[in-house]
N, C-alpha and C. Protein backbone atom coordinates (compact mmCIF):
# COMPACT_ATOMS: atom_id res chain seq x y z
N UNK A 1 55.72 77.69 86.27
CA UNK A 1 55.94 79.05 86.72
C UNK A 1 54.66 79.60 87.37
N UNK A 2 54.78 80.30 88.35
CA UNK A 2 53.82 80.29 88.98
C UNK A 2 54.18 82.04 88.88
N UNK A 3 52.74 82.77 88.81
CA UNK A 3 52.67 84.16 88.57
C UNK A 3 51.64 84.96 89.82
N UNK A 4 52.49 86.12 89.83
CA UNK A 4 52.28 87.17 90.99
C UNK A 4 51.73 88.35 91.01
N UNK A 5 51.26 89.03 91.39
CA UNK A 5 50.74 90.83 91.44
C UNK A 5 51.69 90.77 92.56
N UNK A 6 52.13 92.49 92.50
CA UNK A 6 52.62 92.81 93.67
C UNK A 6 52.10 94.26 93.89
N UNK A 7 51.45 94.81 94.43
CA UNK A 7 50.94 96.21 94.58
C UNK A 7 51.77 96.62 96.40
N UNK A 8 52.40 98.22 95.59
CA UNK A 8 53.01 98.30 96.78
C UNK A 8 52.73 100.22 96.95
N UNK A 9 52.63 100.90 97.70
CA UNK A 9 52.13 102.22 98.01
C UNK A 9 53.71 103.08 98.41
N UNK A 10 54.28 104.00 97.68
CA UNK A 10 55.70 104.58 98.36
C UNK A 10 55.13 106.09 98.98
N UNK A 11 56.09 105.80 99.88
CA UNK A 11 55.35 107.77 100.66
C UNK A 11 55.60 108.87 99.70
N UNK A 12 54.41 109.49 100.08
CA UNK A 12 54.28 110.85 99.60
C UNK A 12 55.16 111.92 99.08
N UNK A 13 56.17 112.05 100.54
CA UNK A 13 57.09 113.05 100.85
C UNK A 13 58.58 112.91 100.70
N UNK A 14 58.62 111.85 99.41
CA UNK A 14 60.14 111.40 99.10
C UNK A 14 59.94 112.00 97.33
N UNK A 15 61.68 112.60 97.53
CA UNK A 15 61.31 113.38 95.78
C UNK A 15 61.64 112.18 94.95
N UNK A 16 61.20 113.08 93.74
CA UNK A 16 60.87 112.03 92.58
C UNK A 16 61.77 110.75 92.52
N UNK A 17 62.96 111.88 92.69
CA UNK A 17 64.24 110.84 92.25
C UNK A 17 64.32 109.62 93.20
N UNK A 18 64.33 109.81 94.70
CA UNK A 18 64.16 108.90 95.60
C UNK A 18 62.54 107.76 95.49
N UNK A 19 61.59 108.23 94.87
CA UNK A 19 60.87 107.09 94.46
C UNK A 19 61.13 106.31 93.33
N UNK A 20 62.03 106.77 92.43
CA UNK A 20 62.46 106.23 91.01
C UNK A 20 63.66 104.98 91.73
N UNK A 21 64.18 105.42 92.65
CA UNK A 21 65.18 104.56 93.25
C UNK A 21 64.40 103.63 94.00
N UNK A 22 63.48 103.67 94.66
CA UNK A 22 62.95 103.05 95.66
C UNK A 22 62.26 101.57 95.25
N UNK A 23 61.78 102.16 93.41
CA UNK A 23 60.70 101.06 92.86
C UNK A 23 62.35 100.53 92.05
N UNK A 24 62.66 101.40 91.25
CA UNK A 24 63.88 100.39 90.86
C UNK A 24 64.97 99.13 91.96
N UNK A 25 65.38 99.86 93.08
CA UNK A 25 65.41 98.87 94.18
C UNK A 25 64.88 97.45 94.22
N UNK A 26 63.90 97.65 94.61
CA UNK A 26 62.55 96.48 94.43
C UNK A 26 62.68 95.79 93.61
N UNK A 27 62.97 96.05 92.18
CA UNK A 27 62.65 95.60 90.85
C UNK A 27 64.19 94.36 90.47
N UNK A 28 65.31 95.27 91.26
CA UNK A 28 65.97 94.30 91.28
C UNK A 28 66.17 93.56 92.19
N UNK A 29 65.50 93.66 93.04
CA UNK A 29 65.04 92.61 94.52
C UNK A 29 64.65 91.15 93.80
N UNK A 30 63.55 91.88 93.25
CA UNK A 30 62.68 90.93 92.40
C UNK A 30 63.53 89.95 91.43
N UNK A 31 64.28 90.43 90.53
CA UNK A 31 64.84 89.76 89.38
C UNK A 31 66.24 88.85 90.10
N UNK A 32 66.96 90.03 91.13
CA UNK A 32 68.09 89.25 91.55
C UNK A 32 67.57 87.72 92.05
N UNK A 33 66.60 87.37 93.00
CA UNK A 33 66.17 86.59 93.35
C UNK A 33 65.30 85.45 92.47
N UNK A 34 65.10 85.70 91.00
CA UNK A 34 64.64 84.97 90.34
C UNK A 34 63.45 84.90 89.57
N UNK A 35 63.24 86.14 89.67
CA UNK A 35 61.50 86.33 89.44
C UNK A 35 61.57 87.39 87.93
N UNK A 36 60.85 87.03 87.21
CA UNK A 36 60.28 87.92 85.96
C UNK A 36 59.57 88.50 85.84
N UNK A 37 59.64 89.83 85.68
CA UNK A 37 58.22 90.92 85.84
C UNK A 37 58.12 91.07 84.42
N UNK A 38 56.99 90.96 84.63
CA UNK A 38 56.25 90.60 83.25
C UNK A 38 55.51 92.32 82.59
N UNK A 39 55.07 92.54 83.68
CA UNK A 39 54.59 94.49 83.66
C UNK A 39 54.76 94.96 84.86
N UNK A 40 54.56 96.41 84.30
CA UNK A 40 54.96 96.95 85.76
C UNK A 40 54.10 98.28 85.28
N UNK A 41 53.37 98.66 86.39
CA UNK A 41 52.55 100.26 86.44
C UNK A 41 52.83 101.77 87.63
N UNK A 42 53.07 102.54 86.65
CA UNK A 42 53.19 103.12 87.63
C UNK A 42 51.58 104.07 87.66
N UNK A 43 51.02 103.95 88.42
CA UNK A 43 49.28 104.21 89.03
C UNK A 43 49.33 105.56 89.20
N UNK A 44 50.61 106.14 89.66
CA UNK A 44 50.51 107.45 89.86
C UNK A 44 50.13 107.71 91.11
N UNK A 45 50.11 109.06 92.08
CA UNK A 45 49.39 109.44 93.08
C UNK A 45 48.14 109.56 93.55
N UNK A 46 47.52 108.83 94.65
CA UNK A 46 46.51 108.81 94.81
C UNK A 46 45.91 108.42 96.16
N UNK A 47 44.82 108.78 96.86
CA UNK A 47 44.38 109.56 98.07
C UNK A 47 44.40 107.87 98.94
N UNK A 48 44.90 108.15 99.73
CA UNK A 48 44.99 106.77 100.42
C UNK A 48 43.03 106.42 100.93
N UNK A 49 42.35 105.42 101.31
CA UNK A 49 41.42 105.57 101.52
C UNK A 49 41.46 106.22 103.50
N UNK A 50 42.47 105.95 103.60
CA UNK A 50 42.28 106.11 105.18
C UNK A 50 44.06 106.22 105.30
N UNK A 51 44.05 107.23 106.93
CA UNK A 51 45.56 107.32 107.09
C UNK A 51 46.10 106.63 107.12
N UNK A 52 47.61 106.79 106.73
CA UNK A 52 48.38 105.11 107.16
C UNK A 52 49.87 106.24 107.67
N UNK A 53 49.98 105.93 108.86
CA UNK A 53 51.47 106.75 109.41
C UNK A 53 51.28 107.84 108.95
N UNK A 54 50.12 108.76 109.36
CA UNK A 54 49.73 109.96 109.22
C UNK A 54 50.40 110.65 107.81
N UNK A 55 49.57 109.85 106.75
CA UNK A 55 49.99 110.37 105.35
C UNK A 55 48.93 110.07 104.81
N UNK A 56 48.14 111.01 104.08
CA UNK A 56 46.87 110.98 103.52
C UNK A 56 46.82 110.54 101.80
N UNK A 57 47.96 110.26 101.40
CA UNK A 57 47.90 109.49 99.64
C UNK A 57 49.33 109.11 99.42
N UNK A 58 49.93 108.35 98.49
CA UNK A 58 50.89 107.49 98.04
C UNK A 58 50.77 107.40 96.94
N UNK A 59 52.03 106.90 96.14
CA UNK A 59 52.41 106.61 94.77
C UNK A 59 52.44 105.20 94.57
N UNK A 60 51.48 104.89 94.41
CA UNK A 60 51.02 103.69 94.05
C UNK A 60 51.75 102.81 92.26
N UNK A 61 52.47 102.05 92.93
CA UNK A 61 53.03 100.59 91.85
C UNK A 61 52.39 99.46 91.62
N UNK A 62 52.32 98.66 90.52
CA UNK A 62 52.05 97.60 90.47
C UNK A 62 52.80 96.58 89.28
N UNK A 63 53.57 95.35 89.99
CA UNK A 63 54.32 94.39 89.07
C UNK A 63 53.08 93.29 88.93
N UNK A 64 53.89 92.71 88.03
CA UNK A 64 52.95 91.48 87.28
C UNK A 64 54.19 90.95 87.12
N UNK A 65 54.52 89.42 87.58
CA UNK A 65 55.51 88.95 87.59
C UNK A 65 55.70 87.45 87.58
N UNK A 66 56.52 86.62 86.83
CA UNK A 66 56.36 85.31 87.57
C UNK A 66 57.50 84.73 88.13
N UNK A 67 57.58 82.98 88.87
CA UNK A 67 58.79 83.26 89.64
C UNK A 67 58.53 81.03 89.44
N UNK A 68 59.57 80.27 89.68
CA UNK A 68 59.62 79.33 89.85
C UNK A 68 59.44 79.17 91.18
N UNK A 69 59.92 79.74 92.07
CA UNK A 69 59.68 79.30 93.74
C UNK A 69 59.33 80.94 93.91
N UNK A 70 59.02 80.74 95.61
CA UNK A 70 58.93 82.32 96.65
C UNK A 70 59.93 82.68 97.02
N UNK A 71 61.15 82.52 96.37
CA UNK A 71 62.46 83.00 97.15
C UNK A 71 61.96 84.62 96.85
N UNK A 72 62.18 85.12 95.65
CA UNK A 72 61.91 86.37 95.11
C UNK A 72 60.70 87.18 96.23
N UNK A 73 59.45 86.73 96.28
CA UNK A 73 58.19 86.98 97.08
C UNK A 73 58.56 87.14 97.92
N UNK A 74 59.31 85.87 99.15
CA UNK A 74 59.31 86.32 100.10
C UNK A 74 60.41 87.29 100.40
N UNK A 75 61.10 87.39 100.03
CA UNK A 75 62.57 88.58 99.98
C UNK A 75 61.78 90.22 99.74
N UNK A 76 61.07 90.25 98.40
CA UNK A 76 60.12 90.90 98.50
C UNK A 76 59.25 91.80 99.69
N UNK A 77 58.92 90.53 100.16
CA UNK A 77 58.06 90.98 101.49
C UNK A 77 58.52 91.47 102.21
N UNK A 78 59.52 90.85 102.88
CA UNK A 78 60.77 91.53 104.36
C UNK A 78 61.11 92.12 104.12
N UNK A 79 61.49 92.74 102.95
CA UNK A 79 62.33 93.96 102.49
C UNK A 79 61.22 95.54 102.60
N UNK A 80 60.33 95.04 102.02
CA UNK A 80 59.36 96.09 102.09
C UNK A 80 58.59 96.63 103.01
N UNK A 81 58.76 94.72 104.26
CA UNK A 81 57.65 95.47 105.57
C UNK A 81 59.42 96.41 106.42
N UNK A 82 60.30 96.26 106.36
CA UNK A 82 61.15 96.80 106.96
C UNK A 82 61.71 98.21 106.04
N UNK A 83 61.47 98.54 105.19
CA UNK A 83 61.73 99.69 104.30
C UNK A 83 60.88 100.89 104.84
N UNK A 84 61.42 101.99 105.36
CA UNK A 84 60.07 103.00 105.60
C UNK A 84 59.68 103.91 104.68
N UNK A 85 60.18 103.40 103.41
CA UNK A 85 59.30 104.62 102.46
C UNK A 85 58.39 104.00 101.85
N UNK A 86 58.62 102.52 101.85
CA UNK A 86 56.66 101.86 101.34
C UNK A 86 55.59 101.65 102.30
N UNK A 87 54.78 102.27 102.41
CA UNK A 87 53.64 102.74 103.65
C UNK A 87 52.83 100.97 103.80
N UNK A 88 52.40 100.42 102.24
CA UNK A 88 51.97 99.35 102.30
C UNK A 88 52.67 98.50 101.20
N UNK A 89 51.83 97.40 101.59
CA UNK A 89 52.43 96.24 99.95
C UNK A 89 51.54 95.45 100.06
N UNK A 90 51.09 95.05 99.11
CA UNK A 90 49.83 93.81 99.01
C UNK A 90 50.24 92.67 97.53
N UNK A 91 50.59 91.47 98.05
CA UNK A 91 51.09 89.93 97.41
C UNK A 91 50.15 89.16 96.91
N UNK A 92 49.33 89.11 95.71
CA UNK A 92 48.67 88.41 95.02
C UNK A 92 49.40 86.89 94.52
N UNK A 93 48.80 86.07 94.26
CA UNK A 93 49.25 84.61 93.47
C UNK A 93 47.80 84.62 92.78
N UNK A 94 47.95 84.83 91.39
CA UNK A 94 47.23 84.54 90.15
C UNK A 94 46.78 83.29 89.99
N UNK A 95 46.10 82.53 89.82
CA UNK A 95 45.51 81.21 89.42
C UNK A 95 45.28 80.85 88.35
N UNK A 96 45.84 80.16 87.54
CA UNK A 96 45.65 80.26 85.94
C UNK A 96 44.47 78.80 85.82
């Protein structure tokens, strides 16, 4: 099993409820496809270091997860660079 970080940033200007949907979404992105999240954080709001699509901070997530293959990861990925309420996403592979 090979294990993952996934840190992903949701916009600002979506209410609560629509970010509660947005990371739950994801989460079963993640599992439908095969992957076990092991933790998950929610970081809370916080000042982006620099603009990104003229939005100055995000609600920052982070999974801890593992997965037998990248089906999960890469599904993950496409989903999120094509989603417009996650500003960013950043894909770690852990090295044990």
């Amino acid at each position: 099993m090979r294990q993952y970080e996934i840190m992903f940033i949701v916009k600002p200007t979506l209410s609560e409820e629509d970010i509660k949907n947005v990371v739950v979404n994801f989460e079963n992105i993640l599992t439908s496809n095969g992957a076990k999240i092991l933790d998950k954080q929610d970081m809370g709001q916080k000042e982006l270091a620099y603009e990104i699509k003229k939005m100055k901070s995000g609600y920052y997530y982070l999974f801890t997860l593992e997965a037998n293959d990248d089906k999960a990861i890469k599904e993950f990925d496409r989903l999120a660079l094509i989603n417009g309420d996650i500003i960013r996403h950043l894909i770690t592979k852990i090295e044990n």
